[in-house]
Structures are given as structure tokens and as C-alpha cells.
C-alpha atoms as a PDB file:
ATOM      1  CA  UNK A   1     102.388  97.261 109.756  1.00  0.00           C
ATOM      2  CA  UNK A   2      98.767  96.211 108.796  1.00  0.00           C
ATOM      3  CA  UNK A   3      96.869  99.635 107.576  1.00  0.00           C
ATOM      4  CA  UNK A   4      93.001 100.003 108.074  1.00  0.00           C
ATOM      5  CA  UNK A   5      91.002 100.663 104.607  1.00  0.00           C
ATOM      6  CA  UNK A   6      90.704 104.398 105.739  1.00  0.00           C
ATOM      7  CA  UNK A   7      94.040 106.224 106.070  1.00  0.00           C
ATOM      8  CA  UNK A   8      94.585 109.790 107.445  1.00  0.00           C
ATOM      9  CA  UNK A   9      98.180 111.021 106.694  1.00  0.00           C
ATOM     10  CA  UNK A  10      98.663 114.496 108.365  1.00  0.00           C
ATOM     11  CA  UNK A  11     101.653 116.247 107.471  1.00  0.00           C
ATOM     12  CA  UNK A  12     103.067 119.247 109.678  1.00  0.00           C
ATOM     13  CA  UNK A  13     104.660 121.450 107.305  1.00  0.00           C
ATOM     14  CA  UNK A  14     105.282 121.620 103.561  1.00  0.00           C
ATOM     15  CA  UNK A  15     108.262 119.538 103.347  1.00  0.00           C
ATOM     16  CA  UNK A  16     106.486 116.738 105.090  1.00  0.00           C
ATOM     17  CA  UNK A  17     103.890 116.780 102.159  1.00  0.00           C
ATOM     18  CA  UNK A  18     105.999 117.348  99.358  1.00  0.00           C
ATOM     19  CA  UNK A  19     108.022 114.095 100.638  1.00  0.00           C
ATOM     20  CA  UNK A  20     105.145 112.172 100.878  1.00  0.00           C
ATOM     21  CA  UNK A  21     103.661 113.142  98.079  1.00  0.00           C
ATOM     22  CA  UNK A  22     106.854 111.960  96.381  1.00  0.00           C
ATOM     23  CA  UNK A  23     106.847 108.525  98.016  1.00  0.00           C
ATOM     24  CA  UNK A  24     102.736 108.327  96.722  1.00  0.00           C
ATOM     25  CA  UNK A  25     103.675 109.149  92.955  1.00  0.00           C
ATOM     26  CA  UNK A  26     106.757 105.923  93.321  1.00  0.00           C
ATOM     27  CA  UNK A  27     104.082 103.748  94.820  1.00  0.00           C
ATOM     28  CA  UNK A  28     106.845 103.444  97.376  1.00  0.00           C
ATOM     29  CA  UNK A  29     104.302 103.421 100.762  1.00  0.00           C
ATOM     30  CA  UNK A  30     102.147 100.408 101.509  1.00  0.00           C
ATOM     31  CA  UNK A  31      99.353 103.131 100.964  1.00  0.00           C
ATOM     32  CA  UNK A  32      97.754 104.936  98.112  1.00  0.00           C
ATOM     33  CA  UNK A  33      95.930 108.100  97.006  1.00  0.00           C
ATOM     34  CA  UNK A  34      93.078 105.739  97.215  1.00  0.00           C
ATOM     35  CA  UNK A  35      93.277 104.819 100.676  1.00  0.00           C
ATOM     36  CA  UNK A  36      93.361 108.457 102.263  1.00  0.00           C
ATOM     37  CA  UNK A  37      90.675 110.286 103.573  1.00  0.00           C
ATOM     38  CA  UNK A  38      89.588 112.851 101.120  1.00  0.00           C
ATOM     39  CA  UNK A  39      92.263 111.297  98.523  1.00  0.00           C
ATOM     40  CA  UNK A  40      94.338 113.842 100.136  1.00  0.00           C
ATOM     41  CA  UNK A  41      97.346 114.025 102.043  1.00  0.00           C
ATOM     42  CA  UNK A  42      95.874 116.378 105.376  1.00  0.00           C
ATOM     43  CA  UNK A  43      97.416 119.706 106.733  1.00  0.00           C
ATOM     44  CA  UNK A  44      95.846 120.060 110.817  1.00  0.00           C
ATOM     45  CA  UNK A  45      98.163 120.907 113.788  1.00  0.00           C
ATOM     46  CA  UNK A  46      95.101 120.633 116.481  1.00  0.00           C
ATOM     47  CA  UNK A  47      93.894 117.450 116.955  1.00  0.00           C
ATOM     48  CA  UNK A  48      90.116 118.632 117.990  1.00  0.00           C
ATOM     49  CA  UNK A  49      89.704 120.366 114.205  1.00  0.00           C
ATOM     50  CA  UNK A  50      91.125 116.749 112.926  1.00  0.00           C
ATOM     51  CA  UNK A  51      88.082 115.536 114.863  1.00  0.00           C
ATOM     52  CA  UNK A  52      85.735 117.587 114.329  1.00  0.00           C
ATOM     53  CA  UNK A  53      86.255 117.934 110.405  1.00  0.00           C
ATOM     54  CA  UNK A  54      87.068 114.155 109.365  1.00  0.00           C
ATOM     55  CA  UNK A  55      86.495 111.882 112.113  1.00  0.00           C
ATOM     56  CA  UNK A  56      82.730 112.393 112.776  1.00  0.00           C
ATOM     57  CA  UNK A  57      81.851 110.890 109.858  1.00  0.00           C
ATOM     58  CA  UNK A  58      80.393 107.045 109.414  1.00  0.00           C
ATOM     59  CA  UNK A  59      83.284 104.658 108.689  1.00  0.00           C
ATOM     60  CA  UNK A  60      82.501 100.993 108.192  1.00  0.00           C
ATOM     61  CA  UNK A  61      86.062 100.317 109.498  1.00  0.00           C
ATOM     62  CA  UNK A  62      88.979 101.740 111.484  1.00  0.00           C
ATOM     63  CA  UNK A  63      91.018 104.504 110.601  1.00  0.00           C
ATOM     64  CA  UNK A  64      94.628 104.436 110.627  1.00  0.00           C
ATOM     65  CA  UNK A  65      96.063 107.510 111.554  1.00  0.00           C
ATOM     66  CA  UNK A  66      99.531 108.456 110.362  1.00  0.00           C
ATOM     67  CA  UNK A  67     101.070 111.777 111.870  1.00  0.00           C
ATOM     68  CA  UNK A  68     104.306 112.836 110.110  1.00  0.00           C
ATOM     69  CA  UNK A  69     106.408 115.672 111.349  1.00  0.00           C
ATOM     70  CA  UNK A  70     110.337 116.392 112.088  1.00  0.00           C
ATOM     71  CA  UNK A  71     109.587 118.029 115.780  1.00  0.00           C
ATOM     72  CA  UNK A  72     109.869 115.787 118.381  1.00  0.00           C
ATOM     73  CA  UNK A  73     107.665 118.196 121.328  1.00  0.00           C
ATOM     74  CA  UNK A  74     105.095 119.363 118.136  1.00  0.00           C
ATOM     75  CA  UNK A  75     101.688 118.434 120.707  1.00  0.00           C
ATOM     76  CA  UNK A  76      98.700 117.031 118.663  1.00  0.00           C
ATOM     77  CA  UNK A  77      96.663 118.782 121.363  1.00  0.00           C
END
């Protein structure tokens, strides 16, 4: 999977972070702290504040989008 420069990794719950935050630290993803928005890994469970706060900025490029939760009917709504 070919990542854009700009990566948004929003994590559901805690436990979703905390494991990806573990993977960051082992350099174990094909992504960095560098490539995130905000250098941060994002907490947003409606999909129009995930707009409205980080997507209506100028970006040169694409952003990838990565959504990572452990409920299969969570709606990014």
C-alpha cells in the first residue's frame, strides 16, 4: 500500500492509540510521526469535525486516511 505524504491515523478508543503508538516507537508501520497530520496520532468519532478541523486546510498532495477501530458497525458519520 502506497501512502500519500500527509497521513491522518484516527484511532477510536485508547487501546487503538496506545497500539499504534507502540508500532510508531518500533518503526514497525510504513509511516512515521513525521508523516501524520499534526505529528499526532487523531482521536474524532464524527467524520464532519475530522473535516472541518484538519481537512480544510491547503495540502499540496493527497491525504491518506487511515481509520483504526475494533467495531465493525462504529459509523464515521
Amino acid at each position: 500500500m502506497k501512502l500519500s505524504k500527509y497521513v491522518a491515523c484516527i484511532c477510536e478508543g485508547g487501546a487503538e492509540k496506545t497500539i499504534i503508538e507502540l508500532l510508531l516507537d518500533s518503526n514497525s508501520l510504513i509511516f512515521s510521526y513525521d508523516d501524520l497530520l499534526e505529528g499526532e496520532i487523531l482521536r474524532c468519532r464524527k467524520a464532519r469535525d475530522f473535516e472541518t478541523q484538519y481537512l480544510r486546510k491547503y495540502f499540496n498532495e493527497k491525504v491518506t486516511v487511515l481509520r483504526i477501530l475494533d467495531s465493525r458497525r462504529e459509523r464515521f458519520a
